[in-house]
Protein backbone atom coordinates (compact mmCIF):
# COMPACT_ATOMS: atom_id res chain seq x y z
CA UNK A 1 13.90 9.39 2.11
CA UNK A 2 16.47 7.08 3.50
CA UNK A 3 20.26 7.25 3.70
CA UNK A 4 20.04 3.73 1.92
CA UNK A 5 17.68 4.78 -1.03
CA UNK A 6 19.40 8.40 -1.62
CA UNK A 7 23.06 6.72 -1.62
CA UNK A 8 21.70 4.10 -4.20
CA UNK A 9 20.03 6.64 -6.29
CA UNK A 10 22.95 8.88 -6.29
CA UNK A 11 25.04 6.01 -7.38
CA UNK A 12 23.06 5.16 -10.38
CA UNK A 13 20.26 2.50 -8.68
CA UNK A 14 20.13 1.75 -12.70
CA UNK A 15 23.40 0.21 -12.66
CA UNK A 16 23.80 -3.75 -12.66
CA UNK A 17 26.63 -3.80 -11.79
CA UNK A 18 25.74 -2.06 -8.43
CA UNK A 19 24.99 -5.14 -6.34
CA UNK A 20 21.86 -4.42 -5.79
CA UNK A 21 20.48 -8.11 -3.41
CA UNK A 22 16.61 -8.46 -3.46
CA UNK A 23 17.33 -8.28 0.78
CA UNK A 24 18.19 -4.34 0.04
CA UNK A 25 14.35 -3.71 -1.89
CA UNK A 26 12.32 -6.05 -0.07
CA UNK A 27 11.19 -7.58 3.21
CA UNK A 28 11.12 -11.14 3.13
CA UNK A 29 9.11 -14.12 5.25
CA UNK A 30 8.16 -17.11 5.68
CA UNK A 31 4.83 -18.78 5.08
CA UNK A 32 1.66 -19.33 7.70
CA UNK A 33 2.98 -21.76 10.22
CA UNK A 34 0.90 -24.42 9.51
CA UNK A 35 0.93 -27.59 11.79
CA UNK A 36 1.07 -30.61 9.68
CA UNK A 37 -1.23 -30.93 6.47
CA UNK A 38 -3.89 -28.24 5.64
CA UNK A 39 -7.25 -29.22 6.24
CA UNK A 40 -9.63 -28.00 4.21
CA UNK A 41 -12.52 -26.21 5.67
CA UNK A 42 -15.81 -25.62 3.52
CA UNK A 43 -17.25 -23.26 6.08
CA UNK A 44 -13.69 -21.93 6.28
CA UNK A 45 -13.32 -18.12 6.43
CA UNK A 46 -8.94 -18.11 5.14
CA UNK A 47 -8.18 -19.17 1.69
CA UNK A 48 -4.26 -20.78 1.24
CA UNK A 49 -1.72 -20.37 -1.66
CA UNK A 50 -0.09 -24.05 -2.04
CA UNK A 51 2.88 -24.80 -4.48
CA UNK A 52 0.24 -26.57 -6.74
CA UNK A 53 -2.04 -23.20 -7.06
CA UNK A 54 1.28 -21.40 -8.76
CA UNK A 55 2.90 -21.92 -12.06
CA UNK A 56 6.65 -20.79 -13.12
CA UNK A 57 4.72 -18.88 -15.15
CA UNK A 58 4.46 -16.45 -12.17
CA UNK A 59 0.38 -16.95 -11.99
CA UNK A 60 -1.72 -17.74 -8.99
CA UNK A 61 -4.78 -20.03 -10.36
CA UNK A 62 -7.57 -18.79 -7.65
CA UNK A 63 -10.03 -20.59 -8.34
CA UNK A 64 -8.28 -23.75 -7.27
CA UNK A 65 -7.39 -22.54 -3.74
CA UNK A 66 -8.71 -23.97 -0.81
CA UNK A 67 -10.62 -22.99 2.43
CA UNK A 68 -9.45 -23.73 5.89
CA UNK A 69 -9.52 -22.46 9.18
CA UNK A 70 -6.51 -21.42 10.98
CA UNK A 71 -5.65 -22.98 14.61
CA UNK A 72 -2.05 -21.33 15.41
CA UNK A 73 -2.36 -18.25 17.48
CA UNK A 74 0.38 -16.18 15.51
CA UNK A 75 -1.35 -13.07 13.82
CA UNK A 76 -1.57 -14.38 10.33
CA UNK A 77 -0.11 -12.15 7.78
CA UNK A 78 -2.62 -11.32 4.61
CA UNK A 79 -1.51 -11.45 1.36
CA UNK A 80 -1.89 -7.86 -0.26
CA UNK A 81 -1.36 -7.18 -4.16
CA UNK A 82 1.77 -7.09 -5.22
CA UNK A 83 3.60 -9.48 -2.83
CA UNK A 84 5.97 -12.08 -4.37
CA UNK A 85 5.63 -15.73 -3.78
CA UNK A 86 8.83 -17.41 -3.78
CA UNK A 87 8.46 -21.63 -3.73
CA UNK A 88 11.78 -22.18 -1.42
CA UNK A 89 10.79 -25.87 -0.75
CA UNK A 90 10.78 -28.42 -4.04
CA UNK A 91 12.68 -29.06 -7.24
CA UNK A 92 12.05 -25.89 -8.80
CA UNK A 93 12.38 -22.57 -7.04
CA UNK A 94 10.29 -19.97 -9.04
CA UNK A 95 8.04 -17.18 -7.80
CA UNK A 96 4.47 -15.85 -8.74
CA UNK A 97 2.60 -12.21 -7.72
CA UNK A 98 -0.35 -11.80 -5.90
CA UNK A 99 -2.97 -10.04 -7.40
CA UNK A 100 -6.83 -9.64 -6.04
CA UNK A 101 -6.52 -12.54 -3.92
CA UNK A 102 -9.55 -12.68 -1.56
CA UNK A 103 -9.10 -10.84 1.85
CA UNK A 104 -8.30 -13.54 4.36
CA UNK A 105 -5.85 -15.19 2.36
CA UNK A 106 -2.40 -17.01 3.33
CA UNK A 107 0.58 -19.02 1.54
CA UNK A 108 2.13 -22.35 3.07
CA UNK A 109 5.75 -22.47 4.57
CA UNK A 110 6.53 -23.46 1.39
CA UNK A 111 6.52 -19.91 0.32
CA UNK A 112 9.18 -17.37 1.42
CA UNK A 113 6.35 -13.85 1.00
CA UNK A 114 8.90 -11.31 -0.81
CA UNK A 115 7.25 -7.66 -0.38
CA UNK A 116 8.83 -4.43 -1.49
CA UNK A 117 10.06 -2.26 0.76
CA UNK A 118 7.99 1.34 0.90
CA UNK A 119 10.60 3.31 0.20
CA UNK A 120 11.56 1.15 -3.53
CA UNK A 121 7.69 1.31 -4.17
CA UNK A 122 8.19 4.29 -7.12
CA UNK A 123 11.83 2.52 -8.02
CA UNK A 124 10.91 -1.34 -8.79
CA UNK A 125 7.61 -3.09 -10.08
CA UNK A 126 6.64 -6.50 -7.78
CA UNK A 127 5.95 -7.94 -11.26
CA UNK A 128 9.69 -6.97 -12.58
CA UNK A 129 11.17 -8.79 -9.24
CA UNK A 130 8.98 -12.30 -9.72
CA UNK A 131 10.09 -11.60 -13.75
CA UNK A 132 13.29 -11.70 -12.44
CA UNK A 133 13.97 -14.45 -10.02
CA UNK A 134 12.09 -16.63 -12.74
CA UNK A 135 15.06 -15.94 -15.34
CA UNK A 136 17.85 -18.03 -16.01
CA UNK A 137 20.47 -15.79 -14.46
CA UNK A 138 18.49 -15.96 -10.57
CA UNK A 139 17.81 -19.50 -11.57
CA UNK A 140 21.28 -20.72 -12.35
CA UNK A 141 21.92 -19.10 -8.24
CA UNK A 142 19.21 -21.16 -6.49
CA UNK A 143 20.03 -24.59 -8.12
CA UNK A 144 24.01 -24.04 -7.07
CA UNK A 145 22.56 -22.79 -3.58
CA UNK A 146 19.96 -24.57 -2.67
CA UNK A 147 20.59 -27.42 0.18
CA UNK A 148 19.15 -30.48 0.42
CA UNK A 149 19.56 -34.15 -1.16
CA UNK A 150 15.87 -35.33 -2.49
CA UNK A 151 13.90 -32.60 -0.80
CA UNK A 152 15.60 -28.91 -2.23
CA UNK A 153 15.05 -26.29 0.12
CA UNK A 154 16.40 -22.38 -0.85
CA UNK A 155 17.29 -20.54 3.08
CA UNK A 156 15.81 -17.32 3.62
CA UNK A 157 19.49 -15.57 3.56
CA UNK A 158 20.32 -17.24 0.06
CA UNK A 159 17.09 -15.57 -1.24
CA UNK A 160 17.91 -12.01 0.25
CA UNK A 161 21.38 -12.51 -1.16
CA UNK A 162 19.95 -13.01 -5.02
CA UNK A 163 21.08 -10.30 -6.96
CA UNK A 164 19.11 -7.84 -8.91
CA UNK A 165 19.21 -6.15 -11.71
CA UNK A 166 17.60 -2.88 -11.91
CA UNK A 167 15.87 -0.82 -14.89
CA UNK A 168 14.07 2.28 -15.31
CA UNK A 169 10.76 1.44 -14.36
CA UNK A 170 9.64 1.86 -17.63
CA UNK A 171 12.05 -0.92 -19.34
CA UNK A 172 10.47 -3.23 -15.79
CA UNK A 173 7.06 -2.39 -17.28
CA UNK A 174 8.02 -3.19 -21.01
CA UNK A 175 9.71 -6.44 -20.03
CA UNK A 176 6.98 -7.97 -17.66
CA UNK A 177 3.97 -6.68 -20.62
CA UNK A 178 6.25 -9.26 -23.35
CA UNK A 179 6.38 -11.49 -20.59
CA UNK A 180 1.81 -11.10 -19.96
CA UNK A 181 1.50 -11.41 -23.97
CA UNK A 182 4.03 -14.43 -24.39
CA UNK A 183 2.05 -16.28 -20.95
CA UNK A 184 -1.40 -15.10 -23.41
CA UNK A 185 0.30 -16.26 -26.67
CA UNK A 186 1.13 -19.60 -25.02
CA UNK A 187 -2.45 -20.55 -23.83
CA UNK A 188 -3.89 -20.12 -26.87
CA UNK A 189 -1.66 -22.21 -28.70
CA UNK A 190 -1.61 -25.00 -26.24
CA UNK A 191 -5.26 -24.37 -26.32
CA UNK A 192 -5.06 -24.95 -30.24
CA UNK A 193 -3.07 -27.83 -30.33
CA UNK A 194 -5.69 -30.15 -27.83
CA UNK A 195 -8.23 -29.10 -30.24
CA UNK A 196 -6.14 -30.13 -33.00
CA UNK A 197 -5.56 -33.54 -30.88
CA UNK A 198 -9.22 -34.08 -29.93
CA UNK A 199 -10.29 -33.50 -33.75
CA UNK A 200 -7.84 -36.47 -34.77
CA UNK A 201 -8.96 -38.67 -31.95
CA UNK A 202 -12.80 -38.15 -33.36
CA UNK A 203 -11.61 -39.18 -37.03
CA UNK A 204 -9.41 -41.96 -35.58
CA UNK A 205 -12.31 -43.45 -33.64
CA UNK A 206 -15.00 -43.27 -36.51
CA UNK A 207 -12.97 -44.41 -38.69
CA UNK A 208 -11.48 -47.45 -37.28
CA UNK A 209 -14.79 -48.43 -35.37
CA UNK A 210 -17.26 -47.76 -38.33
């Protein structure tokens, strides 16, 4: 084990007030270079992660993401389970995790890919982490950091300086399952209240056209 890990352990790696930054759990990158706009690609054989395929929600909708082939000779680097999106380019800055994403599949340079170092893998959950930066507290850092005037851009350095706050990795696992019901909860209410709204527009229409 590490000089790094051990010294944090022995410290109490449980302690907030520690100063733990996400740069000392997790490696972080940038997106595919892509040249210009994505093309989509039918007979395409790599799938892409844009902005508009995540929510704040921390979800990745697959079904919506495109095909495409890839032109830039840089060795592209997969998305695996259990890497972090972070959306560094826009007006809001919020991350989602990857999970059973086909093989071949990228994120834009909009993304900064956050993935946990090996040696945290037993210490910190990758759901806990996105949980995290998507909470007021990480928030309230990346609107006072982040540089730009119309176009708001977060720098790599500013998101490995983010602190983090962590928990036994059973309090990270009780904390992200609230989070999974409340995301559930929320869906089916929404889902309620356009079928409440459709119902009324029925009786509105037959009754004021009958």
């Amino acid at each position: 084990m590490p000089n790094k890990v051990k010294n944090l352990m022995n410290t109490s790696i449980y302690d907030a007030t520690h100063g733990t930054r996400l740069g000392d759990i997790a490696h972080i990158c940038s997106g595919h270079p892509f040249r210009g706009s994505i093309e989509p690609d039918i007979n395409g054989d790599v799938h892409v992660v844009q902005v508009r395929n995540t929510k704040a929600t921390g979800e990745i909708v697959q079904d919506e993401l495109i095909k495409t082939t890839l032109t830039s000779k840089k060795q592209p680097d997969w998305l695996k389970s259990g890497d972090i999106l972070f959306v560094a380019k826009g007006a809001k800055h919020y991350s989602a995790v990857v999970e059973d994403l086909p093989k071949q599949t990228v994120c834009s340079p909009h993304f900064f890919l956050v993935r946990i170092k090996l040696a945290f893998k037993e210490l910190v959950t990758p759901e806990f982490i996105c949980w995290q930066l998507n909470q007021l507290p990480a928030q309230r850092y990346f609107q006072t950091t982040a540089e730009g005037s119309l176009y708001l851009s977060v720098r790599r350095q500013i998101l490995e300086y983010v602190p983090i706050t962590m928990l036994p990795i059973e309090k990270q696992r009780q904390l992200t399952a609230m989070h999974r019901c409340g995301v559930k909860e929320q869906k089916v209410l929404q889902q309620l209240i356009e079928n409440r709204q459709q119902q009324l527009d029925a009786i509105a229409y037959k009754a004021l056209t009958a």
